[in-house]
C-alpha atoms as a PDB file:
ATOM      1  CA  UNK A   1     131.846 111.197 160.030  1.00  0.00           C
ATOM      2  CA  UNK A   2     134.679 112.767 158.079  1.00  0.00           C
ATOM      3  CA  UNK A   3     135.047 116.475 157.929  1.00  0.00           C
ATOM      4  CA  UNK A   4     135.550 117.448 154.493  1.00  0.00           C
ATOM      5  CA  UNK A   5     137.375 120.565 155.838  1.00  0.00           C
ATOM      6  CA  UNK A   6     139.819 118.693 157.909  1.00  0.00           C
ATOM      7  CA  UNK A   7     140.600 116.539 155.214  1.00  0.00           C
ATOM      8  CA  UNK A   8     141.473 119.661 152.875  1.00  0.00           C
ATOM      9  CA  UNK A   9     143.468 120.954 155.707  1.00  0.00           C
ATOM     10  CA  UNK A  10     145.377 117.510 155.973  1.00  0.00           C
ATOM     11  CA  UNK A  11     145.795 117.173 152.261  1.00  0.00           C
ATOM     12  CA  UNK A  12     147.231 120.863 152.051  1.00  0.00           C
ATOM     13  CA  UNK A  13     149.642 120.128 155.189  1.00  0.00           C
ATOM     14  CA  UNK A  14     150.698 116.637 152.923  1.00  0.00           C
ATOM     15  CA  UNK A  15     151.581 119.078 150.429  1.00  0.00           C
ATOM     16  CA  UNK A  16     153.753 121.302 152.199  1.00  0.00           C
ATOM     17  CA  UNK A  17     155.719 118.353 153.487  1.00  0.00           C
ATOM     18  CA  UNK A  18     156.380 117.085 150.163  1.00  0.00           C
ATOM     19  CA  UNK A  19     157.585 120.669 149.504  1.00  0.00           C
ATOM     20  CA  UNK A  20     159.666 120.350 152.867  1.00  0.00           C
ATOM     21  CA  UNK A  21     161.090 117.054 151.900  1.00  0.00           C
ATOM     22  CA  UNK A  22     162.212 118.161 148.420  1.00  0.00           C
ATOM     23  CA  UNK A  23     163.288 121.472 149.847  1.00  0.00           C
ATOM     24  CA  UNK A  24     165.964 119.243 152.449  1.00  0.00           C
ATOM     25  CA  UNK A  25     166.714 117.319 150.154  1.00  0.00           C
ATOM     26  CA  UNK A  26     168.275 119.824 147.552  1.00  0.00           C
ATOM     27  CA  UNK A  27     169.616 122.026 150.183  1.00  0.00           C
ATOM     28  CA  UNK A  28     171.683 119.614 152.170  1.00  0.00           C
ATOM     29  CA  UNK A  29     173.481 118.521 149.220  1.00  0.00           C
ATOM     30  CA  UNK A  30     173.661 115.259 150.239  1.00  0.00           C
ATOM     31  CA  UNK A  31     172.936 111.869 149.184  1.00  0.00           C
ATOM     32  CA  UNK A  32     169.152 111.151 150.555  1.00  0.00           C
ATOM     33  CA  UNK A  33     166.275 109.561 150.160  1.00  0.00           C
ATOM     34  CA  UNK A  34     163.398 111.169 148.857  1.00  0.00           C
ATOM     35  CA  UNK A  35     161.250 108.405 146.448  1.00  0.00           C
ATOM     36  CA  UNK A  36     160.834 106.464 150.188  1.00  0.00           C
ATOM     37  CA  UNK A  37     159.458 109.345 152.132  1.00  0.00           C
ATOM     38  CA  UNK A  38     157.046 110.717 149.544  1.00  0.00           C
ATOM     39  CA  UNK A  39     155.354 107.532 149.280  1.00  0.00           C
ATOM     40  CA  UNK A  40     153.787 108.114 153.204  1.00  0.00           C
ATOM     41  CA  UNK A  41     153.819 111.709 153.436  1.00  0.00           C
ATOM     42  CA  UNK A  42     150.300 111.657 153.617  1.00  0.00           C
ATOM     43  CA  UNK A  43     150.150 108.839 155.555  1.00  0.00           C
ATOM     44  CA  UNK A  44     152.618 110.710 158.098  1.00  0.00           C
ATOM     45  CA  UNK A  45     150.728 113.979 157.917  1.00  0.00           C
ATOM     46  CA  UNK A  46     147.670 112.095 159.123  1.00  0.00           C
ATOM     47  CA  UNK A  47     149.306 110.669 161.971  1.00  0.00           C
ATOM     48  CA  UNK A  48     151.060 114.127 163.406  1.00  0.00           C
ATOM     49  CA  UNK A  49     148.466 116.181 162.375  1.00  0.00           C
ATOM     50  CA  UNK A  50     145.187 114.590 163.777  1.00  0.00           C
ATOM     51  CA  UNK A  51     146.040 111.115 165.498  1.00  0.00           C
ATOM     52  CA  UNK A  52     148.784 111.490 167.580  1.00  0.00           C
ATOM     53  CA  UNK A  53     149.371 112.992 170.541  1.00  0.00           C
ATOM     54  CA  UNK A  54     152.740 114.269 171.118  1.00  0.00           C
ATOM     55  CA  UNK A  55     154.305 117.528 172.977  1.00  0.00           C
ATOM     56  CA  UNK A  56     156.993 119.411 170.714  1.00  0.00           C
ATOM     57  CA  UNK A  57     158.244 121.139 173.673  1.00  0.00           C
ATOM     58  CA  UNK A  58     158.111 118.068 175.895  1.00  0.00           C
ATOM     59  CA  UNK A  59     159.323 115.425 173.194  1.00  0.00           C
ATOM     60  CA  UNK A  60     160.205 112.791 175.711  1.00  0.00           C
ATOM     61  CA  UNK A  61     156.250 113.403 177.486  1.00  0.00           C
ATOM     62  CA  UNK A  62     156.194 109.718 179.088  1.00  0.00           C
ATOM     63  CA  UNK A  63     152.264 109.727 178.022  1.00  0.00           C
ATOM     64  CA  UNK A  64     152.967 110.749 174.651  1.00  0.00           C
ATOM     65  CA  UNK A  65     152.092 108.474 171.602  1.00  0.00           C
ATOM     66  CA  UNK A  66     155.397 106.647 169.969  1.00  0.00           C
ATOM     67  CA  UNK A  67     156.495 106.463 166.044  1.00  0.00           C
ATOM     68  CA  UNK A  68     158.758 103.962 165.096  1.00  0.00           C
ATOM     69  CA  UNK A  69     159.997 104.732 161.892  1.00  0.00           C
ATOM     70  CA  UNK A  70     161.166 101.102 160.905  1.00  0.00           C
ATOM     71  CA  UNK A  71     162.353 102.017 157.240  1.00  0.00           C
ATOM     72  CA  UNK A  72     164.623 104.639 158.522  1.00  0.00           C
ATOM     73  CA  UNK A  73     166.084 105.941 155.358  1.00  0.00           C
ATOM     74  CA  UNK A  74     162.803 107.318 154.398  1.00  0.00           C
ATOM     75  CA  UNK A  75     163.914 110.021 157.704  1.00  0.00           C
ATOM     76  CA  UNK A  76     162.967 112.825 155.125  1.00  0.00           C
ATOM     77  CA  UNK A  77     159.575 112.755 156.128  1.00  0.00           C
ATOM     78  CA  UNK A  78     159.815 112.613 159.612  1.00  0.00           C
ATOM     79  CA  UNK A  79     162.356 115.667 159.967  1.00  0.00           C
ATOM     80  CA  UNK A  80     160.315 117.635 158.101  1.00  0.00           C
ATOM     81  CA  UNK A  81     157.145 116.813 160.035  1.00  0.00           C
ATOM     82  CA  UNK A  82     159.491 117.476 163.474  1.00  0.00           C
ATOM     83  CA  UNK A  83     160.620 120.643 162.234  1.00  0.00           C
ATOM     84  CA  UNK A  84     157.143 121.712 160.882  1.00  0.00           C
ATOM     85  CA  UNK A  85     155.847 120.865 164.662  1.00  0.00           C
ATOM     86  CA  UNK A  86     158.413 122.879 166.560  1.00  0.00           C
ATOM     87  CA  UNK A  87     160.431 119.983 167.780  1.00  0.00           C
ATOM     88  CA  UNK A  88     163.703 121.529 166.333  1.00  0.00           C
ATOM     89  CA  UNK A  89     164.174 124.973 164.471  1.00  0.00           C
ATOM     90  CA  UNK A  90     164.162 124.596 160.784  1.00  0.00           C
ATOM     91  CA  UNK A  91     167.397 125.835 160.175  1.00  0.00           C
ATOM     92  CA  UNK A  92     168.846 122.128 160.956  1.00  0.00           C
ATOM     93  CA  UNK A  93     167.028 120.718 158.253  1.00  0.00           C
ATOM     94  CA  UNK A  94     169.536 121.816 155.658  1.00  0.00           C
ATOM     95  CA  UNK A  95     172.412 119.944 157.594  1.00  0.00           C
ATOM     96  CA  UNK A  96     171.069 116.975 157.059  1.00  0.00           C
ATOM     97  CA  UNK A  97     174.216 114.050 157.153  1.00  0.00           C
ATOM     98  CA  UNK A  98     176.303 116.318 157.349  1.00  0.00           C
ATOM     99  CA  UNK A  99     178.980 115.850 160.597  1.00  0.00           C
ATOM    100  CA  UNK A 100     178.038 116.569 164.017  1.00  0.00           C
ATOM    101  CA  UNK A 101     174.087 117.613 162.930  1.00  0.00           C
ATOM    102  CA  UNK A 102     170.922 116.580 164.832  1.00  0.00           C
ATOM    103  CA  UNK A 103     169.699 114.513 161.511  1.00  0.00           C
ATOM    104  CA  UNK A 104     171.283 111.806 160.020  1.00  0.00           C
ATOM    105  CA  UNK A 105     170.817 109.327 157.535  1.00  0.00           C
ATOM    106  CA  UNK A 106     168.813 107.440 159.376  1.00  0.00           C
ATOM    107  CA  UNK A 107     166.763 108.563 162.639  1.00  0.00           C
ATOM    108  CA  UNK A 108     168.756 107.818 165.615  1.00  0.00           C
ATOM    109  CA  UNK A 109     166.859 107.787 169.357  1.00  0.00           C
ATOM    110  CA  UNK A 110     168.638 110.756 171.801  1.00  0.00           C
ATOM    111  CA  UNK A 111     170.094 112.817 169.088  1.00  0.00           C
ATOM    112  CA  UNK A 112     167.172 114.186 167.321  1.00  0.00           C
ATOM    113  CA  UNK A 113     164.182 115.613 169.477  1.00  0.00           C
ATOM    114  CA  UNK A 114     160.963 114.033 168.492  1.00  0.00           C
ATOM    115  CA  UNK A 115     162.672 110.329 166.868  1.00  0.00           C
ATOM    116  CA  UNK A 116     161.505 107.480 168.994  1.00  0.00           C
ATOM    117  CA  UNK A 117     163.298 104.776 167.669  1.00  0.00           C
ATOM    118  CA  UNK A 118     166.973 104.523 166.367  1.00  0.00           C
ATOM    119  CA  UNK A 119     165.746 102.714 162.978  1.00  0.00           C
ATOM    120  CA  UNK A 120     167.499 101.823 159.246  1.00  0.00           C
ATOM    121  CA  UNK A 121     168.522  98.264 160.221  1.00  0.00           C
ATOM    122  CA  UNK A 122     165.646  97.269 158.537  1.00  0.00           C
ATOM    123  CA  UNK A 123     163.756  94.703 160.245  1.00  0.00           C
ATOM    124  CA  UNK A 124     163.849  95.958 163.947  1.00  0.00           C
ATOM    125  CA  UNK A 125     161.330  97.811 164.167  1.00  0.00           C
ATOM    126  CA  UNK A 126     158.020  96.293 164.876  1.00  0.00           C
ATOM    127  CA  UNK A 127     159.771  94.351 167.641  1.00  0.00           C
ATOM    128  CA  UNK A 128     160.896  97.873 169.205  1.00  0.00           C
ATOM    129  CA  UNK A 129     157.373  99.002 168.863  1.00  0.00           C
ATOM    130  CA  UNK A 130     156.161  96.323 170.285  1.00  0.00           C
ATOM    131  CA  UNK A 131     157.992  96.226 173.226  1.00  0.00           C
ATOM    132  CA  UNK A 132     156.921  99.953 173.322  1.00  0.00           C
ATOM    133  CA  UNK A 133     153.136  98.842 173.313  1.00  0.00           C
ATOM    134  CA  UNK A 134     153.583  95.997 176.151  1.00  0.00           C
ATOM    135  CA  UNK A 135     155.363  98.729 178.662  1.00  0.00           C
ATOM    136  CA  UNK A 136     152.753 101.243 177.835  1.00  0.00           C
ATOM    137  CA  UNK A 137     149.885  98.690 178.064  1.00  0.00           C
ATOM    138  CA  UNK A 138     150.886  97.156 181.413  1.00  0.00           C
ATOM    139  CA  UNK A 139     151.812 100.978 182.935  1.00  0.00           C
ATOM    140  CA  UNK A 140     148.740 101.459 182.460  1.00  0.00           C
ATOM    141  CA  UNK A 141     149.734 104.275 179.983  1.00  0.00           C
ATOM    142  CA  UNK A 142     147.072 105.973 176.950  1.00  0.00           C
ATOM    143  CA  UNK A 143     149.256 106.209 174.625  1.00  0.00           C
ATOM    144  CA  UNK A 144     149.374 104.397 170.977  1.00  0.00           C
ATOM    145  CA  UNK A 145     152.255 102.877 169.242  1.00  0.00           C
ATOM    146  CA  UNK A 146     152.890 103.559 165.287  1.00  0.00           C
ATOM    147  CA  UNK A 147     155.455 101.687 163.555  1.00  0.00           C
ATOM    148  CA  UNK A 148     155.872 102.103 159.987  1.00  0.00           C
ATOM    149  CA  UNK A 149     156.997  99.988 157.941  1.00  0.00           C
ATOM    150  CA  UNK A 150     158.630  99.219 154.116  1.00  0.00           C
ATOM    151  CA  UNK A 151     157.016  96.374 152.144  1.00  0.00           C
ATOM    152  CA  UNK A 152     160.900  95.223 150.677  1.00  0.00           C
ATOM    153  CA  UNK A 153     161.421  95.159 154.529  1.00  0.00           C
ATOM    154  CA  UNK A 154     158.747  92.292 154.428  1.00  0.00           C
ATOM    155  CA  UNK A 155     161.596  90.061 153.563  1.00  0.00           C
ATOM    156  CA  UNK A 156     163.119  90.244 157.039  1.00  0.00           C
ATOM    157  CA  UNK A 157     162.398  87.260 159.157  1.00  0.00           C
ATOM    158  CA  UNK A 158     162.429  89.260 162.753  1.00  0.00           C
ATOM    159  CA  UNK A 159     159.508  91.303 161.536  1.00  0.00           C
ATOM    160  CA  UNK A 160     157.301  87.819 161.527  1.00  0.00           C
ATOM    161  CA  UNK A 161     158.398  87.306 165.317  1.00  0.00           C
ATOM    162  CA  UNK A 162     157.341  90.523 166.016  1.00  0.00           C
ATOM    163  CA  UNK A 163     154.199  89.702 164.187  1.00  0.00           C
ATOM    164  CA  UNK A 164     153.349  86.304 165.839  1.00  0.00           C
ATOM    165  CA  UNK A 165     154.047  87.951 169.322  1.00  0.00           C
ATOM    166  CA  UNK A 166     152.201  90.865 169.365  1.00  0.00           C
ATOM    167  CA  UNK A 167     148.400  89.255 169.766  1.00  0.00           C
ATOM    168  CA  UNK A 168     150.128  86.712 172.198  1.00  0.00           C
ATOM    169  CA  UNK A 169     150.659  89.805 174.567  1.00  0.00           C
ATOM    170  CA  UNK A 170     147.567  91.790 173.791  1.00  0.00           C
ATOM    171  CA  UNK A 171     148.988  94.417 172.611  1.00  0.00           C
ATOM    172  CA  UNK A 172     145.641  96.646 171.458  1.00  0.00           C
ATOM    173  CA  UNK A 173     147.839 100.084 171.422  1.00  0.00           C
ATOM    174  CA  UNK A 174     150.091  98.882 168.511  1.00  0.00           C
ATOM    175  CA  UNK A 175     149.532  99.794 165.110  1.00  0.00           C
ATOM    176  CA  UNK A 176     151.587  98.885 162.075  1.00  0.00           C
ATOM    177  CA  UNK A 177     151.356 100.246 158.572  1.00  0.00           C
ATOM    178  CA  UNK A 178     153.126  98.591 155.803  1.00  0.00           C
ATOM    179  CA  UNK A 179     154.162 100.896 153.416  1.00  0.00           C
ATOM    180  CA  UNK A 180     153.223  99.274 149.993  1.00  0.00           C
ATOM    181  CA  UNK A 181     155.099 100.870 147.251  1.00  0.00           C
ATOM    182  CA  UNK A 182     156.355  98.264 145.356  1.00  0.00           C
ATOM    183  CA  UNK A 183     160.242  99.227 145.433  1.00  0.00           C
ATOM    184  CA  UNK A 184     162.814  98.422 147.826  1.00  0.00           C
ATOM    185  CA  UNK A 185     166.764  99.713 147.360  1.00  0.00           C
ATOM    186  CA  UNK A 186     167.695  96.856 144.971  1.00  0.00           C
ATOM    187  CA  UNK A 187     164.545  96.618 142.550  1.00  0.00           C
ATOM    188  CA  UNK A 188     161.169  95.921 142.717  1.00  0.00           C
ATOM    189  CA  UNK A 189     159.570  93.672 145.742  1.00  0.00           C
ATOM    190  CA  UNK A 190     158.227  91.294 142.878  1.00  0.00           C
ATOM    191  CA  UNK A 191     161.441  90.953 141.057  1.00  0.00           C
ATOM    192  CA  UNK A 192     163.509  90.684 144.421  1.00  0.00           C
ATOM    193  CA  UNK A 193     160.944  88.284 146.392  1.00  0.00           C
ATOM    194  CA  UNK A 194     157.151  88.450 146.137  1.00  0.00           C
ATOM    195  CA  UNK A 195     154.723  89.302 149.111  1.00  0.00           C
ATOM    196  CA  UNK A 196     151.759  89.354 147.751  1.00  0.00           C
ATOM    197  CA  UNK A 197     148.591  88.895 149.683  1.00  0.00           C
ATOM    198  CA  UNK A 198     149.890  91.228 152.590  1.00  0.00           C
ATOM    199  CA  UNK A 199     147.056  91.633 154.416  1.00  0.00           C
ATOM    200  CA  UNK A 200     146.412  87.493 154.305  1.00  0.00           C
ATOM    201  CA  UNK A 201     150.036  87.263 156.139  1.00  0.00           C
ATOM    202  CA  UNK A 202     148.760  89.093 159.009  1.00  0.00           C
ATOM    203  CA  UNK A 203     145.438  87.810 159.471  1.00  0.00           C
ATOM    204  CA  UNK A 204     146.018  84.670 160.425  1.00  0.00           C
ATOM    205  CA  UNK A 205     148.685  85.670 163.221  1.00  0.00           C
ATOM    206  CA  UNK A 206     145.512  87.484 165.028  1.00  0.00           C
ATOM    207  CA  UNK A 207     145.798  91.061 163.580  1.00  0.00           C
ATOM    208  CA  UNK A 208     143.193  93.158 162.106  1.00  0.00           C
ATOM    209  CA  UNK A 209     144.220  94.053 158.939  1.00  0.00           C
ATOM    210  CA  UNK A 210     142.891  96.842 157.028  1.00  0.00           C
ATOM    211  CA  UNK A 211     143.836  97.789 153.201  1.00  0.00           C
ATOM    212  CA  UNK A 212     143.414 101.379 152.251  1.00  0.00           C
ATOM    213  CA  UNK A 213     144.796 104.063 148.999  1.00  0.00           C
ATOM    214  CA  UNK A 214     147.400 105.598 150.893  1.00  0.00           C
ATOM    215  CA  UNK A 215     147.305 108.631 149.365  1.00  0.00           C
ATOM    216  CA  UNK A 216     143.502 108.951 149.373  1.00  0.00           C
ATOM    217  CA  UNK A 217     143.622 111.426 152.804  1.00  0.00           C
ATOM    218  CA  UNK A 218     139.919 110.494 153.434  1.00  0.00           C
ATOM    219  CA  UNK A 219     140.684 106.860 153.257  1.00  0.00           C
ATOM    220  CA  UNK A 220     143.777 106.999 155.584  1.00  0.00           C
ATOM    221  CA  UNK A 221     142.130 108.919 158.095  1.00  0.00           C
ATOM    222  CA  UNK A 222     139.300 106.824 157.942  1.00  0.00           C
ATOM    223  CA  UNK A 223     141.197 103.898 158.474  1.00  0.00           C
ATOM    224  CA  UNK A 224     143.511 105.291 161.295  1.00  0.00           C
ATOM    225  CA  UNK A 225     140.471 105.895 163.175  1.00  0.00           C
ATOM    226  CA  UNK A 226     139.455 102.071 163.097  1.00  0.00           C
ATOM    227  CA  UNK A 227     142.452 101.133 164.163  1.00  0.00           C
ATOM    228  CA  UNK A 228     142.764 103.669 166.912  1.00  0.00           C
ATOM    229  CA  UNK A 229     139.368 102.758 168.060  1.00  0.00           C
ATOM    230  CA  UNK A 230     139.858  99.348 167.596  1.00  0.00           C
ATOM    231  CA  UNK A 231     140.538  97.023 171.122  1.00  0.00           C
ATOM    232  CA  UNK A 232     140.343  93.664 170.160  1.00  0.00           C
ATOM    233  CA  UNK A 233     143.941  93.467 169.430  1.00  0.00           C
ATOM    234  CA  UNK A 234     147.324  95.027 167.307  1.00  0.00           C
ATOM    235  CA  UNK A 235     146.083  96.288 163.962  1.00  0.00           C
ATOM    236  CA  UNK A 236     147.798  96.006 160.854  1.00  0.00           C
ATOM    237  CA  UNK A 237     147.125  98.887 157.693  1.00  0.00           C
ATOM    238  CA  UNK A 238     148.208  97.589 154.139  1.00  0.00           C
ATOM    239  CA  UNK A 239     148.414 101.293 152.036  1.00  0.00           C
ATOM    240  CA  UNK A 240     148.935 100.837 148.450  1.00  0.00           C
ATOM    241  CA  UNK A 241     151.198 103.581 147.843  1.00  0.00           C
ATOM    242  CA  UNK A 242     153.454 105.109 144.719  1.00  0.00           C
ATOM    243  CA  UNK A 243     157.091 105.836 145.750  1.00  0.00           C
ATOM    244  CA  UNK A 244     158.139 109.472 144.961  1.00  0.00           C
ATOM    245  CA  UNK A 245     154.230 110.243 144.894  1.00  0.00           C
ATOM    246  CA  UNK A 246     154.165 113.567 144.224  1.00  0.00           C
ATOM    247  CA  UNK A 247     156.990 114.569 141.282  1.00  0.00           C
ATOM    248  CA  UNK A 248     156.371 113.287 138.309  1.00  0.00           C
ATOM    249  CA  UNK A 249     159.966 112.394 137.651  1.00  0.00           C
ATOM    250  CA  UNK A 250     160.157 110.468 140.880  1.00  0.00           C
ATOM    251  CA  UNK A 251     157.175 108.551 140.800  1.00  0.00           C
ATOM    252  CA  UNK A 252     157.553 104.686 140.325  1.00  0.00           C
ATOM    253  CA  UNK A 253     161.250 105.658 139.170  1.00  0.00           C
ATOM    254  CA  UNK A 254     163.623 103.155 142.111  1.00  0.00           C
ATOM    255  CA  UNK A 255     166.684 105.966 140.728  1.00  0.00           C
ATOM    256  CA  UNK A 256     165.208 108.145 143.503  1.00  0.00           C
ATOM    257  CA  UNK A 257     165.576 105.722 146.212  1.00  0.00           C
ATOM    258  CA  UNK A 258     168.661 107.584 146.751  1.00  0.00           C
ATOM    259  CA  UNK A 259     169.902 110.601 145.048  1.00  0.00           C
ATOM    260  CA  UNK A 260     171.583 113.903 145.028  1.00  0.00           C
ATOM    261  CA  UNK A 261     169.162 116.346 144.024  1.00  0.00           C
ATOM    262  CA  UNK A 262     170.652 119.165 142.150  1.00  0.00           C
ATOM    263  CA  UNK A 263     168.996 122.702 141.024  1.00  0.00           C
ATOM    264  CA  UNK A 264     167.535 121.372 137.919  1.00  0.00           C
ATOM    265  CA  UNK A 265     165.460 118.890 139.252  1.00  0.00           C
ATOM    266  CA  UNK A 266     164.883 120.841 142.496  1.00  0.00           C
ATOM    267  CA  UNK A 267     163.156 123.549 140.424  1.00  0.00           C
ATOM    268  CA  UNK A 268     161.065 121.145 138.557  1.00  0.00           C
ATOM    269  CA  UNK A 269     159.792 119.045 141.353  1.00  0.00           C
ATOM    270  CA  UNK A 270     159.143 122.237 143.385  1.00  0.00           C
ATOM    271  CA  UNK A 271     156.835 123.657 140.024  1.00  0.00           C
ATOM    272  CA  UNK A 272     154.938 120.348 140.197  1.00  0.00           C
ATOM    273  CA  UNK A 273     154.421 120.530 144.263  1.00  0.00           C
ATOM    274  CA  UNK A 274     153.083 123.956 143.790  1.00  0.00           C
ATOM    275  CA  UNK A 275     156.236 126.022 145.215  1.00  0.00           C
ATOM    276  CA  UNK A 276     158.872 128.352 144.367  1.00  0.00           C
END
């Protein structure tokens, strides 16, 4: 049964890390990518907010649950979500690419607490996860495996070997969540190379597939639950999802795949997310 409170709470909390993400964004004065990470803020918020388990002062807990960020360069999200938690202080945030800080470009594994995965090659990293979920499984371990991943980063042959593995080894503690925005850094996924029918190229490889709004909070925490309840095998969620969701400027606009953000637009987007 959903709690209509919680799912307030969690839709505030998205809110905040859109704020966060637009906030890093502008201040680091780099190049970054926001339109990618505010497509599965909520998505994200849901996960470290209610599903996973994880220890901010203990990030490398052995029995904690495991992210895998797979489209790295959507990072934006995650570091704000890490700071939010207490896994670094938020004074990093605005030193984002910038040399010799905790968080780069992309998220890379041992030089920013809370980032379980070195990701951005895209394509790597349902494999990682996987291999994640088959140590975990056969240590005996309670913990769950997330990987998340872009829908342009369909395209990528080693994610299908990932895909065909994972109900070969059993793995019912793996979860991935294909990020369906309909952009990826060149174009659009239709113009580039069609996947339609997502959750029919999963299926028949021995996943449960799922297909949820993934901004509708309700909907994604309904569906996480399934799939974290689920034990017949590795579940797959298809979210339909707008990149830059959020700013109106951003929103189904591939220009903010990667972009400097200056004051300007900073102010705007903040008016529209409900901040200062």
């Amino acid at each position: 049964m959903i709690n209509c409170d919680e799912i307030k709470s969690l839709q505030n909390k998205a809110q905040e890390i859109r704020r966060l993400i637009v906030k890093t964004a502008y201040e680091s004065q780099r190049l970054t990518h926001p339109g990618p990470a505010l497509s599965i803020a909520d998505i994200c918020t849901a996960l470290y907010y209610k599903f996973m388990n994880v220890d901010p002062q203990n990030p490398a807990w052995e029995n904690r649950d495991r992210m895998v960020l797979s489209k790295g360069h959507a990072c934006l999200v995650l570091y704000a979500i890490l700071a939010d938690k207490g896994f670094f202080p938020h004074e990093h945030l605005k030193t984002l690419r910038h040399p010799g800080s905790i968080l780069q470009g992309h998220p890379v594994l041992g030089k920013t607490p809370g980032v379980d995965m070195t990701t951005g090659s895209l394509g790597n990293g349902l494999g990682a996860g996987l291999g994640m979920a088959y140590y975990l499984k056969h240590t005996g371990k309670p913990c769950s495996v997330y990987v998340i991943l872009g829908d342009g980063e369909m395209n990528e042959g080693t994610v299908w070997e990932a895909v065909t593995q994972a109900p070969v080894l059993g793995v019912n503690n793996l979860i991935a969540i294909v990020d369906m925005n309909g952009f990826q850094s060149g174009g659009t996924t239709q113009e580039i190379c069609p996947m339609n029918n997502m959750r029919q190229r999963w299926e028949p490889f021995g996943w449960k597939t799922l297909e949820v709004n993934g901004h509708d909070m309700a909907a994604v925490v309904s569906a996480l639950d399934a799939a974290a309840n689920y034990r017949g095998g590795p579940v797959c969620i298809v979210a339909d999802t707008v990149k830059g969701k959020g700013v109106s400027f951003m929103e189904h606009n591939n220009d903010y795949h990667q972009k400097l953000m200056t004051k300007e637009l900073y102010d705007t987007a903040m008016t529209e997310l409900g901040g200062r």
